[in-house]
PDB file of N, CA and C in Angstrom:
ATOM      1  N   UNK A   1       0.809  -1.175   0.000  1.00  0.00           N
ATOM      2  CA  UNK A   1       0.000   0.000   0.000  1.00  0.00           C
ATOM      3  C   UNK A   1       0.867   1.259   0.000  1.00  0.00           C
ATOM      4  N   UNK A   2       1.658   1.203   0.794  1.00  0.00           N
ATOM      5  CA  UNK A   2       2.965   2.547   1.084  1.00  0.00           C
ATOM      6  C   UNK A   2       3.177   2.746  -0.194  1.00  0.00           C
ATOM      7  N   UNK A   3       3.654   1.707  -1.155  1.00  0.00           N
ATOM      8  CA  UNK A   3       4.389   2.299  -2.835  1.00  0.00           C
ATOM      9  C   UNK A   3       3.723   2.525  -3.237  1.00  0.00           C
ATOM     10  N   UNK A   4       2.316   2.042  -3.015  1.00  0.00           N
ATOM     11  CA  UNK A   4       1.108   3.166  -4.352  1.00  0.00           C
ATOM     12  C   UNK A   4       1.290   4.482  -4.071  1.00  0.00           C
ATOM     13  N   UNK A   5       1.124   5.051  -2.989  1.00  0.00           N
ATOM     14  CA  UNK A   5       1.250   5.836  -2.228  1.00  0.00           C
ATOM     15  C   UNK A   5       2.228   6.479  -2.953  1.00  0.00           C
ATOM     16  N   UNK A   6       3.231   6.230  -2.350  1.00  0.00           N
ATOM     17  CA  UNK A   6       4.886   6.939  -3.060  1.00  0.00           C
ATOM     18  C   UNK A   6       4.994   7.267  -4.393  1.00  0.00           C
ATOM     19  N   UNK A   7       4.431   6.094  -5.687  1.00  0.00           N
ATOM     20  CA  UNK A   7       4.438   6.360  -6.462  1.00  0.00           C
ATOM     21  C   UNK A   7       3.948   7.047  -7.438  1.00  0.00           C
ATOM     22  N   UNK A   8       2.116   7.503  -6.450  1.00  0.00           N
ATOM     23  CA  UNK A   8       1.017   8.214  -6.804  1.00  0.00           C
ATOM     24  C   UNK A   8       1.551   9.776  -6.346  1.00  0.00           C
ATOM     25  N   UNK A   9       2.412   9.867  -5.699  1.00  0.00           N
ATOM     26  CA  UNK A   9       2.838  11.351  -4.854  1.00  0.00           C
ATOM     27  C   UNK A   9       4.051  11.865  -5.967  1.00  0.00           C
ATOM     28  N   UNK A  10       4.864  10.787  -6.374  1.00  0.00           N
ATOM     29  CA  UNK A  10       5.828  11.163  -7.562  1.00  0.00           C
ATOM     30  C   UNK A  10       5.348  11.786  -8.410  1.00  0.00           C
ATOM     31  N   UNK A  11       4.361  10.926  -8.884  1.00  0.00           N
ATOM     32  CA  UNK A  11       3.710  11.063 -10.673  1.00  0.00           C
ATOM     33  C   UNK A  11       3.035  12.308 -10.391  1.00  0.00           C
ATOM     34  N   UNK A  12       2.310  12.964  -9.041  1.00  0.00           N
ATOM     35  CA  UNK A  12       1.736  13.655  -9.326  1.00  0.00           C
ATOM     36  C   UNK A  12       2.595  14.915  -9.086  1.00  0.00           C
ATOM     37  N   UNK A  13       3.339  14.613  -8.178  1.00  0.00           N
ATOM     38  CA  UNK A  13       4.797  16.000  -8.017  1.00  0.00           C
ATOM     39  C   UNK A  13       5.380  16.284  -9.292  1.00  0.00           C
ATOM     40  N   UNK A  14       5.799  15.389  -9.899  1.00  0.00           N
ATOM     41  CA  UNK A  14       6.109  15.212 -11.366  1.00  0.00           C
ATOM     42  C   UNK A  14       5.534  15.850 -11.846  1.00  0.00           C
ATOM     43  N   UNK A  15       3.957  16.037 -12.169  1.00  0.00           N
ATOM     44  CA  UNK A  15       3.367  16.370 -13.109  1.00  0.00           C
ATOM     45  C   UNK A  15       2.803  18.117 -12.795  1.00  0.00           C
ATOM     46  N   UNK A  16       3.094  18.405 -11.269  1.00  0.00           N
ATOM     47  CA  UNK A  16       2.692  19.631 -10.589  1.00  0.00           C
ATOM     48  C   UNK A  16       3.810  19.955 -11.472  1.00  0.00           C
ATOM     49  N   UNK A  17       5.511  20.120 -11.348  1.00  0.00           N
ATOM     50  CA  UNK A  17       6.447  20.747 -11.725  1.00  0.00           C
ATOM     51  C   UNK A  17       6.682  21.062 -13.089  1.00  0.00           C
ATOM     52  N   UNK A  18       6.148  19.740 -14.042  1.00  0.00           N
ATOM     53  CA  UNK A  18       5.996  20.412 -15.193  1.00  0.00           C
ATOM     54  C   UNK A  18       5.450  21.085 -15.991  1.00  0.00           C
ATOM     55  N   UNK A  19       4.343  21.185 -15.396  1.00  0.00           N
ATOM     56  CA  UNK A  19       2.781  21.902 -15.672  1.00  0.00           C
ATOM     57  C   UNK A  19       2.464  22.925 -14.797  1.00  0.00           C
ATOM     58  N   UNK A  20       3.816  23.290 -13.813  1.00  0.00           N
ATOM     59  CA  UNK A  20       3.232  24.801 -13.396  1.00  0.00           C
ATOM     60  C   UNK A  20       3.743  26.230 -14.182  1.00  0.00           C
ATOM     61  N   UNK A  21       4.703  25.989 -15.061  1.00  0.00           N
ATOM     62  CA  UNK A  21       4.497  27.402 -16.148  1.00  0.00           C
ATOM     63  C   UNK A  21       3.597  27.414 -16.119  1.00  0.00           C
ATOM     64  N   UNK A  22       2.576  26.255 -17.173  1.00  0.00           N
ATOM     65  CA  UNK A  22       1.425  26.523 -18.189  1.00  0.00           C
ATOM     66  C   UNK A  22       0.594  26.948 -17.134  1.00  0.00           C
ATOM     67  N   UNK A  23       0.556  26.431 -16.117  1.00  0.00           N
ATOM     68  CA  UNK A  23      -0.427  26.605 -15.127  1.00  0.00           C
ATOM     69  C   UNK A  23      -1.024  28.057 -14.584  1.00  0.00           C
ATOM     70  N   UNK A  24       0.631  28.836 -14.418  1.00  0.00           N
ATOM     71  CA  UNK A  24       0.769  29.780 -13.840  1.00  0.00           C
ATOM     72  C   UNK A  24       0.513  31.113 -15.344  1.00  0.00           C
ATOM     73  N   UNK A  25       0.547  30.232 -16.203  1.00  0.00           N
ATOM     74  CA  UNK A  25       0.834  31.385 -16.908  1.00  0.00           C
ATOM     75  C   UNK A  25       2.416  31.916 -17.446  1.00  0.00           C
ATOM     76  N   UNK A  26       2.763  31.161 -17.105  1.00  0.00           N
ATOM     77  CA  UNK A  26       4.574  32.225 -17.054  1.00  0.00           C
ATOM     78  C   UNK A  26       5.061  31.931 -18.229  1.00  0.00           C
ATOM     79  N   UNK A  27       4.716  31.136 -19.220  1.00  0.00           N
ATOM     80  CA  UNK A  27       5.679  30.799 -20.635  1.00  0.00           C
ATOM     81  C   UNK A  27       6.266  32.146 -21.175  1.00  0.00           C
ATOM     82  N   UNK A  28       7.377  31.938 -21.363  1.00  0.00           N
ATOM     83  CA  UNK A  28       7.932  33.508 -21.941  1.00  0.00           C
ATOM     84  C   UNK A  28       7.632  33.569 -23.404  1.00  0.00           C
ATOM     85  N   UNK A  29       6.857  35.155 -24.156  1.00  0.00           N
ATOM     86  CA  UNK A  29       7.202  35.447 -24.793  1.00  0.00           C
ATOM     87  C   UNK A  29       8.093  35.417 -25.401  1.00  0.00           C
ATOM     88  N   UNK A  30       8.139  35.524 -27.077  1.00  0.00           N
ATOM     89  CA  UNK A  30       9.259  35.671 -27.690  1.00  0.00           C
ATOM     90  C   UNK A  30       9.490  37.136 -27.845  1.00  0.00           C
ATOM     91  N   UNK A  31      10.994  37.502 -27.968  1.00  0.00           N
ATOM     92  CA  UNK A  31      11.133  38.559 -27.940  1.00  0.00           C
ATOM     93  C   UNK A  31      12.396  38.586 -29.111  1.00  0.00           C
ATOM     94  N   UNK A  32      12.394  40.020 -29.627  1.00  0.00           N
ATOM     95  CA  UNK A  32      13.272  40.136 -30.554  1.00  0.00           C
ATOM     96  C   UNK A  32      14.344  40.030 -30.345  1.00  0.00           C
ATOM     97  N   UNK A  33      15.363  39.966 -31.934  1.00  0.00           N
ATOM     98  CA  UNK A  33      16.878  39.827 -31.024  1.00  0.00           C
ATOM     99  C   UNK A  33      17.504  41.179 -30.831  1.00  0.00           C
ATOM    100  N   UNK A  34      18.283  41.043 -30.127  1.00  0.00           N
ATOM    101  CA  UNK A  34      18.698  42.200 -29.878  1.00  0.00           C
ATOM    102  C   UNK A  34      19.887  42.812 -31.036  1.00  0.00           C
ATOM    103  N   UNK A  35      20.092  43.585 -31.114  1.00  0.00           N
ATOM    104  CA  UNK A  35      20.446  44.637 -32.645  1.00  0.00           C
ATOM    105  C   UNK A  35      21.763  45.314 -31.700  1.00  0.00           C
ATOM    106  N   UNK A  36      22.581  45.832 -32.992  1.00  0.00           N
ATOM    107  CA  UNK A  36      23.525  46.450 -32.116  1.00  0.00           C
ATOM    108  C   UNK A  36      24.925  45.648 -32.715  1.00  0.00           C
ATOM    109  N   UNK A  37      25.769  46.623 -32.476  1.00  0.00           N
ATOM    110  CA  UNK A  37      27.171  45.712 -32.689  1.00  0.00           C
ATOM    111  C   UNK A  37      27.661  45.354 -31.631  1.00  0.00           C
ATOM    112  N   UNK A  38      28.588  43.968 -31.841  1.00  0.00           N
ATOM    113  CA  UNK A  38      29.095  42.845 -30.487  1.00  0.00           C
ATOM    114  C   UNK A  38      30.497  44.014 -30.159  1.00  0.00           C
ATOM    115  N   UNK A  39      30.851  43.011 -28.981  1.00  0.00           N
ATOM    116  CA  UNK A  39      31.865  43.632 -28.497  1.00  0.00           C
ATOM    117  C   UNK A  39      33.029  42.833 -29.029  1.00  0.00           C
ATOM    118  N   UNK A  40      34.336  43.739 -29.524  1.00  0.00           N
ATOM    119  CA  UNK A  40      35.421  43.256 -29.851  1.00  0.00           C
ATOM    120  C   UNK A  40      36.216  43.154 -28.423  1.00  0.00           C
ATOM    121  N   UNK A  41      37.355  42.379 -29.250  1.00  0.00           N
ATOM    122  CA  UNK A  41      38.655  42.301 -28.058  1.00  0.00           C
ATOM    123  C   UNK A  41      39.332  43.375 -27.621  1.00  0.00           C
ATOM    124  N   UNK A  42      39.382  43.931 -28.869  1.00  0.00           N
ATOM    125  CA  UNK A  42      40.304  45.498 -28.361  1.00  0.00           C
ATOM    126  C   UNK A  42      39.312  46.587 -27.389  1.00  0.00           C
ATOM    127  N   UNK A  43      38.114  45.981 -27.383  1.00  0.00           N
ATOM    128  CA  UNK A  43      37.486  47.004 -26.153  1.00  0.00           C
ATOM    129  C   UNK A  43      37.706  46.362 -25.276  1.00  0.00           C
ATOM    130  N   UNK A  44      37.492  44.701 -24.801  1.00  0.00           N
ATOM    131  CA  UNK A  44      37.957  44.494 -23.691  1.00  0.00           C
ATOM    132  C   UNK A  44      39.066  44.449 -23.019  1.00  0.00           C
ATOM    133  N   UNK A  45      40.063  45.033 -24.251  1.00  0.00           N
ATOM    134  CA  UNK A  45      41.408  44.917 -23.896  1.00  0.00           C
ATOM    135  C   UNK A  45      41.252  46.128 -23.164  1.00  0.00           C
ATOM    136  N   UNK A  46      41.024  47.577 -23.510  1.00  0.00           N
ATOM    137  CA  UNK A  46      40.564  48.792 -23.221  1.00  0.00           C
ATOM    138  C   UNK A  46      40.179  48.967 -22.134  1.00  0.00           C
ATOM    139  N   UNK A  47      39.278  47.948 -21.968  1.00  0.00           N
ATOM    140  CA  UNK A  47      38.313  47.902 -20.392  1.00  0.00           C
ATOM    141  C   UNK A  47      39.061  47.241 -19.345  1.00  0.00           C
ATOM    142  N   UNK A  48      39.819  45.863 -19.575  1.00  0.00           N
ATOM    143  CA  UNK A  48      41.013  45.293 -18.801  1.00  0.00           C
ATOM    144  C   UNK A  48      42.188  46.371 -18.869  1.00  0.00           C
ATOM    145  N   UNK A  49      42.758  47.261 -19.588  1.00  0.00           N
ATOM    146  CA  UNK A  49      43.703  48.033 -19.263  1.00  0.00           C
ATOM    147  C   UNK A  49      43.205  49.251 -18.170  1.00  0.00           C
ATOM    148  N   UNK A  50      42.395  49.805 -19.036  1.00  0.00           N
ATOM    149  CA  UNK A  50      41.721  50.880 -17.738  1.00  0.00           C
ATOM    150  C   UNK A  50      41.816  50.856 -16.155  1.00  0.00           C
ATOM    151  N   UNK A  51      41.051  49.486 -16.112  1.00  0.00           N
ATOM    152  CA  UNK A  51      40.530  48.961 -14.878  1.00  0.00           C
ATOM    153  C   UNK A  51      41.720  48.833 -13.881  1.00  0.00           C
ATOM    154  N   UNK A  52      42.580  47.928 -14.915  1.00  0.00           N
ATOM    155  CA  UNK A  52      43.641  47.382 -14.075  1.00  0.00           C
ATOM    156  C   UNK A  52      44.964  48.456 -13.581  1.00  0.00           C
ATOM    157  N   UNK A  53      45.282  49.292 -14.845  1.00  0.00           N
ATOM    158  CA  UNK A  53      45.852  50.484 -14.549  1.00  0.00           C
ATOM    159  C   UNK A  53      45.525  51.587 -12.931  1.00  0.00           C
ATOM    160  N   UNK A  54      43.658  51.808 -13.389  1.00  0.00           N
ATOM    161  CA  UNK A  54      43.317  52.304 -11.799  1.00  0.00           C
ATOM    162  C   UNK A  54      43.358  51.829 -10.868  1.00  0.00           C
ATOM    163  N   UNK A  55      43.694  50.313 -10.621  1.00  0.00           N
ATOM    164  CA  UNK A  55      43.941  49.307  -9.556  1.00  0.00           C
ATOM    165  C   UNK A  55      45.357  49.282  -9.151  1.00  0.00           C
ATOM    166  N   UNK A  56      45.980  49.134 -10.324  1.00  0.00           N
ATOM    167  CA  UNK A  56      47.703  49.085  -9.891  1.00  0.00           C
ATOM    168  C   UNK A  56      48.052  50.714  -9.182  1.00  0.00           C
ATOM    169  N   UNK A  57      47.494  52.011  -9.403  1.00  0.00           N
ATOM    170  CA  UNK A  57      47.531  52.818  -9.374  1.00  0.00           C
ATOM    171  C   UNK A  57      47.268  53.263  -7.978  1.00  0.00           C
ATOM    172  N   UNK A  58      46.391  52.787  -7.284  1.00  0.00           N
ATOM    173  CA  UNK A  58      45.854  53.280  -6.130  1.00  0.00           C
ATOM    174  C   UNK A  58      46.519  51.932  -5.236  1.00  0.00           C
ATOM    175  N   UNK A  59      46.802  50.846  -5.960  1.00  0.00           N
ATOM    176  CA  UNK A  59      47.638  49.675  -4.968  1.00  0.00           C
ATOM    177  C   UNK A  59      48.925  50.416  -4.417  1.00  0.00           C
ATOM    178  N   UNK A  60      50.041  50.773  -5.245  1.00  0.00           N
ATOM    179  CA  UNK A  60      51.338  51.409  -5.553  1.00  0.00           C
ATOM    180  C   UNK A  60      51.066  52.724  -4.120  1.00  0.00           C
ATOM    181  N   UNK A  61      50.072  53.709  -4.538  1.00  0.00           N
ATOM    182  CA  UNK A  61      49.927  54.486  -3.412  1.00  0.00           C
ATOM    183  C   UNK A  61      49.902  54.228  -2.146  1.00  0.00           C
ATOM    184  N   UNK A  62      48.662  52.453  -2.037  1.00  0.00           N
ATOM    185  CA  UNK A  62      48.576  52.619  -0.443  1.00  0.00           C
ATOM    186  C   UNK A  62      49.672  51.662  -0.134  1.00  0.00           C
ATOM    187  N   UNK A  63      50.763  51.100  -1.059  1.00  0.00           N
ATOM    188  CA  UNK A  63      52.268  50.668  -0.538  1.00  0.00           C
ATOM    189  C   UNK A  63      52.892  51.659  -0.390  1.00  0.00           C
ATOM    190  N   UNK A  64      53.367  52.851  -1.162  1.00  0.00           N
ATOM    191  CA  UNK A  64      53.529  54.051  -0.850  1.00  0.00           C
ATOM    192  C   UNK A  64      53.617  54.910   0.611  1.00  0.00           C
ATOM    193  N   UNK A  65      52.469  54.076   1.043  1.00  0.00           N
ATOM    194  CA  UNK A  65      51.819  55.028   2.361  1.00  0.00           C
ATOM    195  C   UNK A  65      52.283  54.096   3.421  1.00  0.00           C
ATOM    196  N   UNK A  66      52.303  52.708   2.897  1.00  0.00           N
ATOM    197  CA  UNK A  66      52.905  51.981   4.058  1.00  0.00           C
ATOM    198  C   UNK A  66      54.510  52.054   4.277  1.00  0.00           C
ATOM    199  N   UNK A  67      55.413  52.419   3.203  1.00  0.00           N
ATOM    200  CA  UNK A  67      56.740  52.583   3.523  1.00  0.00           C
ATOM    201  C   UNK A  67      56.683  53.709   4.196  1.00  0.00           C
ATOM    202  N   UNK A  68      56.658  54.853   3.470  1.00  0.00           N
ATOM    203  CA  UNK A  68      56.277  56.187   4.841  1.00  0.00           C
ATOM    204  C   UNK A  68      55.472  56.182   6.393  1.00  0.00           C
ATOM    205  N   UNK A  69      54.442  55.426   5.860  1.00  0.00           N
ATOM    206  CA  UNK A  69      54.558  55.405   7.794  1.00  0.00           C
ATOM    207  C   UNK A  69      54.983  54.292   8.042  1.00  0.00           C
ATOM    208  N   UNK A  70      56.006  53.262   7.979  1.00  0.00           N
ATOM    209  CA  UNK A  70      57.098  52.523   8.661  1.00  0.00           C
ATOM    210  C   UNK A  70      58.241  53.529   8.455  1.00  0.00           C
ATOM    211  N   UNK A  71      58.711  54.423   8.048  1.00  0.00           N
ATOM    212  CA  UNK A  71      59.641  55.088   8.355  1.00  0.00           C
ATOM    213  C   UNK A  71      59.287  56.290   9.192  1.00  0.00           C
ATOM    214  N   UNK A  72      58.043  56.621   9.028  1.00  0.00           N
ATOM    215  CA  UNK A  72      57.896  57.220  10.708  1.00  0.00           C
ATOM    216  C   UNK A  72      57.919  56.318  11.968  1.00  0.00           C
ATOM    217  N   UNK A  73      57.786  55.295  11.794  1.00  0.00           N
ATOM    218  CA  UNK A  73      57.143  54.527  13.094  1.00  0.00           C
ATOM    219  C   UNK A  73      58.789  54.295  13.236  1.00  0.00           C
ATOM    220  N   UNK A  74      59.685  53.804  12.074  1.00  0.00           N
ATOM    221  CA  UNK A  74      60.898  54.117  12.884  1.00  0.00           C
ATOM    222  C   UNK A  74      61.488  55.348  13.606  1.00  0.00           C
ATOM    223  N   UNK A  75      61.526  56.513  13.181  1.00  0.00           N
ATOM    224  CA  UNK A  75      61.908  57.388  13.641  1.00  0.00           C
ATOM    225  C   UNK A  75      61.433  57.463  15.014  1.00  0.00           C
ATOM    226  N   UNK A  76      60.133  57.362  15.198  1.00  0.00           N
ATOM    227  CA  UNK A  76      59.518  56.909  16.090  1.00  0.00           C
ATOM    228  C   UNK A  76      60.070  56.252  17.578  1.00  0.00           C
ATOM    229  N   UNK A  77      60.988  55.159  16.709  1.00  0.00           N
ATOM    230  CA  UNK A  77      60.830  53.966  17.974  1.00  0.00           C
ATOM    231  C   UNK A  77      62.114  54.310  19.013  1.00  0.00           C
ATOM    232  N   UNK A  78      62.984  55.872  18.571  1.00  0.00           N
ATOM    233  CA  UNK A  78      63.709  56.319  19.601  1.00  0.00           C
ATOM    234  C   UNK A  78      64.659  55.381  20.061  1.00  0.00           C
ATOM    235  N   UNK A  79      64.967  54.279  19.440  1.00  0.00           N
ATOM    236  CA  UNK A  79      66.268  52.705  20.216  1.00  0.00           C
ATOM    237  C   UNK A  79      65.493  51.811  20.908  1.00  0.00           C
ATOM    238  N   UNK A  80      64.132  52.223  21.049  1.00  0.00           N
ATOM    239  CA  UNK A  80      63.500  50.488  21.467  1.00  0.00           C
ATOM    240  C   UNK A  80      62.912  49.692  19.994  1.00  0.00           C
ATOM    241  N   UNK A  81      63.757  48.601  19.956  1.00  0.00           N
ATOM    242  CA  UNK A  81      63.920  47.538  19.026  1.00  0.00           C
ATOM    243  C   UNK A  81      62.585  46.931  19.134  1.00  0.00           C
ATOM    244  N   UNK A  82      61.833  46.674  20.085  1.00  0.00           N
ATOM    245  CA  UNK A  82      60.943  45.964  19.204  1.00  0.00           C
ATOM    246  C   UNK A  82      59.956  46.670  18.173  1.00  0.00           C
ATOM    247  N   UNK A  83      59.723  48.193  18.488  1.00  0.00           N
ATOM    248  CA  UNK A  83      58.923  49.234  17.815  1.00  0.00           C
ATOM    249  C   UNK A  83      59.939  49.662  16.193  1.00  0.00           C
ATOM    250  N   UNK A  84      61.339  48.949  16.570  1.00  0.00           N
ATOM    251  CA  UNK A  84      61.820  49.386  15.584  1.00  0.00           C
ATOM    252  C   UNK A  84      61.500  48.233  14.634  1.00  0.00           C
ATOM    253  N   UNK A  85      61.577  47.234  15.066  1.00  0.00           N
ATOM    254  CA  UNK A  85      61.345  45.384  14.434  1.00  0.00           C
ATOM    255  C   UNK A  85      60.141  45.820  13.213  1.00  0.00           C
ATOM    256  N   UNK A  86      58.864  46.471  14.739  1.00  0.00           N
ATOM    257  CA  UNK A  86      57.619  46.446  13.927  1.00  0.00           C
ATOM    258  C   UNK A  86      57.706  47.584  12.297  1.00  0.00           C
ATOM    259  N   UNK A  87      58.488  48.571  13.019  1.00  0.00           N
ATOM    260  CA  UNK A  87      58.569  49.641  11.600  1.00  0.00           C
ATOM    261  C   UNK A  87      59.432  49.064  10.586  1.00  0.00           C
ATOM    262  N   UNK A  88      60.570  48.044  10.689  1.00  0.00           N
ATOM    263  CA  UNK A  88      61.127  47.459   9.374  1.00  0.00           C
ATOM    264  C   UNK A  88      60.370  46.752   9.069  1.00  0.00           C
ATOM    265  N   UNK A  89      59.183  46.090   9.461  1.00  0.00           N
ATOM    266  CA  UNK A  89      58.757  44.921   8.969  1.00  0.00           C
ATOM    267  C   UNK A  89      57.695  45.579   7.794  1.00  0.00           C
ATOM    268  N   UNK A  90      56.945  46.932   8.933  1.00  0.00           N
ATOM    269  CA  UNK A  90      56.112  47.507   8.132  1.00  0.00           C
ATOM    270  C   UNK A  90      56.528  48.250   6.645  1.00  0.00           C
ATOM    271  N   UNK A  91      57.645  48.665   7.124  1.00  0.00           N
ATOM    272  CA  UNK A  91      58.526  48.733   5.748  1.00  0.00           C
ATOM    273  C   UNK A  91      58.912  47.795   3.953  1.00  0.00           C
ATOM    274  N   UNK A  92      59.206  46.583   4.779  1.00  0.00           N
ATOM    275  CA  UNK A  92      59.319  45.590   4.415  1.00  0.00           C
ATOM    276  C   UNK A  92      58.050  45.157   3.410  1.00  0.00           C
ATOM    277  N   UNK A  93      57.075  45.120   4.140  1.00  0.00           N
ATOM    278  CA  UNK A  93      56.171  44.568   3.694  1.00  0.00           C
ATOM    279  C   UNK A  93      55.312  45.890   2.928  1.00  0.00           C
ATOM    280  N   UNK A  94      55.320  46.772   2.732  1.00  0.00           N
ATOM    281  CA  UNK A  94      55.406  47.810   1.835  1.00  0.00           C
ATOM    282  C   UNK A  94      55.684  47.888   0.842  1.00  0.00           C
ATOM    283  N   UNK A  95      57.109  47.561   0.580  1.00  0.00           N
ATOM    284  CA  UNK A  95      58.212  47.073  -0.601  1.00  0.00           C
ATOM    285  C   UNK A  95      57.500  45.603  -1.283  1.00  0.00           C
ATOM    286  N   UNK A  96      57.179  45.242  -0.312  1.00  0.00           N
ATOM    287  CA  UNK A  96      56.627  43.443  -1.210  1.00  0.00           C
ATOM    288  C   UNK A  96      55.377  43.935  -2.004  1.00  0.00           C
ATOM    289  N   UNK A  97      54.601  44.661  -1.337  1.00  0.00           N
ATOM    290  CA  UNK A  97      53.437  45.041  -1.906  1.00  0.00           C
ATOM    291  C   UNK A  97      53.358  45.715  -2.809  1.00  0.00           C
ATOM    292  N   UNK A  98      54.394  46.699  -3.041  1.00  0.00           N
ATOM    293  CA  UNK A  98      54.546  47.562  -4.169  1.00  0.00           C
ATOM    294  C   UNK A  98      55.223  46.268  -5.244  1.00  0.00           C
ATOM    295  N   UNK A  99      56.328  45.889  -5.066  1.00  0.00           N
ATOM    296  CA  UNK A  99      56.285  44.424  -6.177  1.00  0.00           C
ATOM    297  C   UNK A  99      55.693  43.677  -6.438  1.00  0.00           C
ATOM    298  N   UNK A 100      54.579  43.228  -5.699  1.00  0.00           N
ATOM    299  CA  UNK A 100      53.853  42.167  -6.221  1.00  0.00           C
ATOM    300  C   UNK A 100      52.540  43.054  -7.210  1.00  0.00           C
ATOM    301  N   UNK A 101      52.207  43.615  -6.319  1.00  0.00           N
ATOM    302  CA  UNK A 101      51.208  44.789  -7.688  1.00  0.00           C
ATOM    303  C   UNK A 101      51.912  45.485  -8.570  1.00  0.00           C
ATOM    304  N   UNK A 102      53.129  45.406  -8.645  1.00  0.00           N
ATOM    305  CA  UNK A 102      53.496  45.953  -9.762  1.00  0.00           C
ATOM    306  C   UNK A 102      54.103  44.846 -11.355  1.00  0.00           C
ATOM    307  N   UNK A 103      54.427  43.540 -10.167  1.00  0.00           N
ATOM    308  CA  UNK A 103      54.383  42.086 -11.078  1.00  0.00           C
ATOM    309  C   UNK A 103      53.148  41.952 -11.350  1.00  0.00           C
ATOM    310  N   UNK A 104      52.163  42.101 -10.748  1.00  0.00           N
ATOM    311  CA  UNK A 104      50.638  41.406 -11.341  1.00  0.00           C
ATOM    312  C   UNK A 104      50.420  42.676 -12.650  1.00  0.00           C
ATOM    313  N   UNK A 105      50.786  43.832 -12.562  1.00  0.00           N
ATOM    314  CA  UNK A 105      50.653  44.763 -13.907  1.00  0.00           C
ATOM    315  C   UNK A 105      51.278  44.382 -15.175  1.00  0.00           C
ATOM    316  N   UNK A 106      51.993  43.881 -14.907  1.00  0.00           N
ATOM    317  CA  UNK A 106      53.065  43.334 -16.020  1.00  0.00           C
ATOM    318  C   UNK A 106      52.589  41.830 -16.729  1.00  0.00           C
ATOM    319  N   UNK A 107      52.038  41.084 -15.424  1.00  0.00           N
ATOM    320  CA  UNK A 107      50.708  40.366 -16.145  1.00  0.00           C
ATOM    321  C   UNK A 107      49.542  40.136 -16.566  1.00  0.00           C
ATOM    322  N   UNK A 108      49.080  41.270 -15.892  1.00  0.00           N
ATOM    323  CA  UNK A 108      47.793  41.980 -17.269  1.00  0.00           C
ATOM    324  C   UNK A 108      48.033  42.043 -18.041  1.00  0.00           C
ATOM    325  N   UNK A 109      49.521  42.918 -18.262  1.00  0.00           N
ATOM    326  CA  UNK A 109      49.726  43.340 -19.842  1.00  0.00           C
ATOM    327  C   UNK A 109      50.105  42.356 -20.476  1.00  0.00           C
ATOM    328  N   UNK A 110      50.690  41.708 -20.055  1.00  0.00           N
ATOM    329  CA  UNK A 110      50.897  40.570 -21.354  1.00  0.00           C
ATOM    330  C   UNK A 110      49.991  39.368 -21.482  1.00  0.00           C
ATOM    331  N   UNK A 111      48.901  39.113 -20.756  1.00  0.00           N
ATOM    332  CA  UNK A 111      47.857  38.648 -20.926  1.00  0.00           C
ATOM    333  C   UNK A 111      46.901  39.345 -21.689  1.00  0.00           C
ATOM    334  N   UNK A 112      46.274  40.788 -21.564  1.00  0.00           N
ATOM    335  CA  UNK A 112      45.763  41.384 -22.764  1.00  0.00           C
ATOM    336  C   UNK A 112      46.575  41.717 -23.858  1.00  0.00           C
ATOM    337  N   UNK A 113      47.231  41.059 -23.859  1.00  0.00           N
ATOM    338  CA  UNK A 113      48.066  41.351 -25.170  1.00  0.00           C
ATOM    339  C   UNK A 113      48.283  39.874 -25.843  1.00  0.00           C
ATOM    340  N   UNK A 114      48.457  39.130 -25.275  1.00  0.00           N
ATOM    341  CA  UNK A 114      47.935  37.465 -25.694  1.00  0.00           C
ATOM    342  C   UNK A 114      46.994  37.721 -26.431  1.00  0.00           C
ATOM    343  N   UNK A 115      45.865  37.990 -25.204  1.00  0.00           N
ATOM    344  CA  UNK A 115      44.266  37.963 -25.726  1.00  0.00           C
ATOM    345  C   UNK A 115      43.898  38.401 -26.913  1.00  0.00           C
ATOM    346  N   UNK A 116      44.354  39.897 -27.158  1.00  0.00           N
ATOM    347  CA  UNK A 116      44.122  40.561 -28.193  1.00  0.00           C
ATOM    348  C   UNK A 116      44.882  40.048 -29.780  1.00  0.00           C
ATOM    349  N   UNK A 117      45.679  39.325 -29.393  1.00  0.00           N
ATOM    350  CA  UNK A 117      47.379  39.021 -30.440  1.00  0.00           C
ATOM    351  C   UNK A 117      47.966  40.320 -30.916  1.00  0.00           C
ATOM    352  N   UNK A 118      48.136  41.001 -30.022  1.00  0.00           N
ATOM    353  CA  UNK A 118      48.926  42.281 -30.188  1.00  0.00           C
ATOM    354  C   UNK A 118      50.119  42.159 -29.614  1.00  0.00           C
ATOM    355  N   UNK A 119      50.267  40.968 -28.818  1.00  0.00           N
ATOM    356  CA  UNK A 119      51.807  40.925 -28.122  1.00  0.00           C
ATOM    357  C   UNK A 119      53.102  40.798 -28.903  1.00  0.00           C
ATOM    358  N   UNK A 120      52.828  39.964 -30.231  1.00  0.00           N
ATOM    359  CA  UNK A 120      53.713  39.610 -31.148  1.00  0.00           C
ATOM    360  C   UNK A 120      53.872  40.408 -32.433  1.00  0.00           C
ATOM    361  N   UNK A 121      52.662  41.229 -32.284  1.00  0.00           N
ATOM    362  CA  UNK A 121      52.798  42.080 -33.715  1.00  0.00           C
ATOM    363  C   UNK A 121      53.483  42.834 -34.160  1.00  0.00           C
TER     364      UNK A 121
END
């Protein structure tokens, strides 16, 4: 008795899910295609340079901002070493940050330049 059951609750779940567009009404219209010219590579190259340029740009600054204030925080630390530890490190890690965003720029560019085949031209 249970599997009639089960199997009468399937067929009819089944048949709720496929028949509730029509049910509801919701079948989509067709709609026209859309008109217009596609997008080339050299705009997305455009749009990946832009982007990434204002990113490397404002990265570079706030490494910028971190070497300067680790060289205040040294000046700062007056001969106690561990305040001085913390300002080389902050230093330090300033310098990494400005290289590594400035390596990841260098692989944008030659990735949109792959992309585009402008790298070899």
């Amino acid at each position: 008795m249970s599997k009639k059951i089960a199997r009468t609750t399937l067929i009819v779940l089944t048949a709720v899910a496929v028949l509730t567009p029509v049910l509801a009404l919701a079948l989509p219209t067709p709609t026209p295609p859309v008109t217009g010219t596609g997008i080339t590579l050299v705009e997305i190259q455009a749009l990946i340079t832009r982007i990434a340029q204002f990113l490397i740009v404002v990265a570079v600054i706030i490494a910028v901002i971190f070497i300067i204030w680790g060289g205040i925080l040294y000046m700062a630390a007056r001969g106690d070493e561990g305040k001085a530890e913390t300002a080389k490190a902050t230093i330090y890690n300033g310098i990494i940050g400005a290289a590594v965003v400035l390596g990841v720029g260098v692989i944008l560019q030659t990735l949109a330049g792959l992309i585009t085949r402008s790298f070899f031209a």
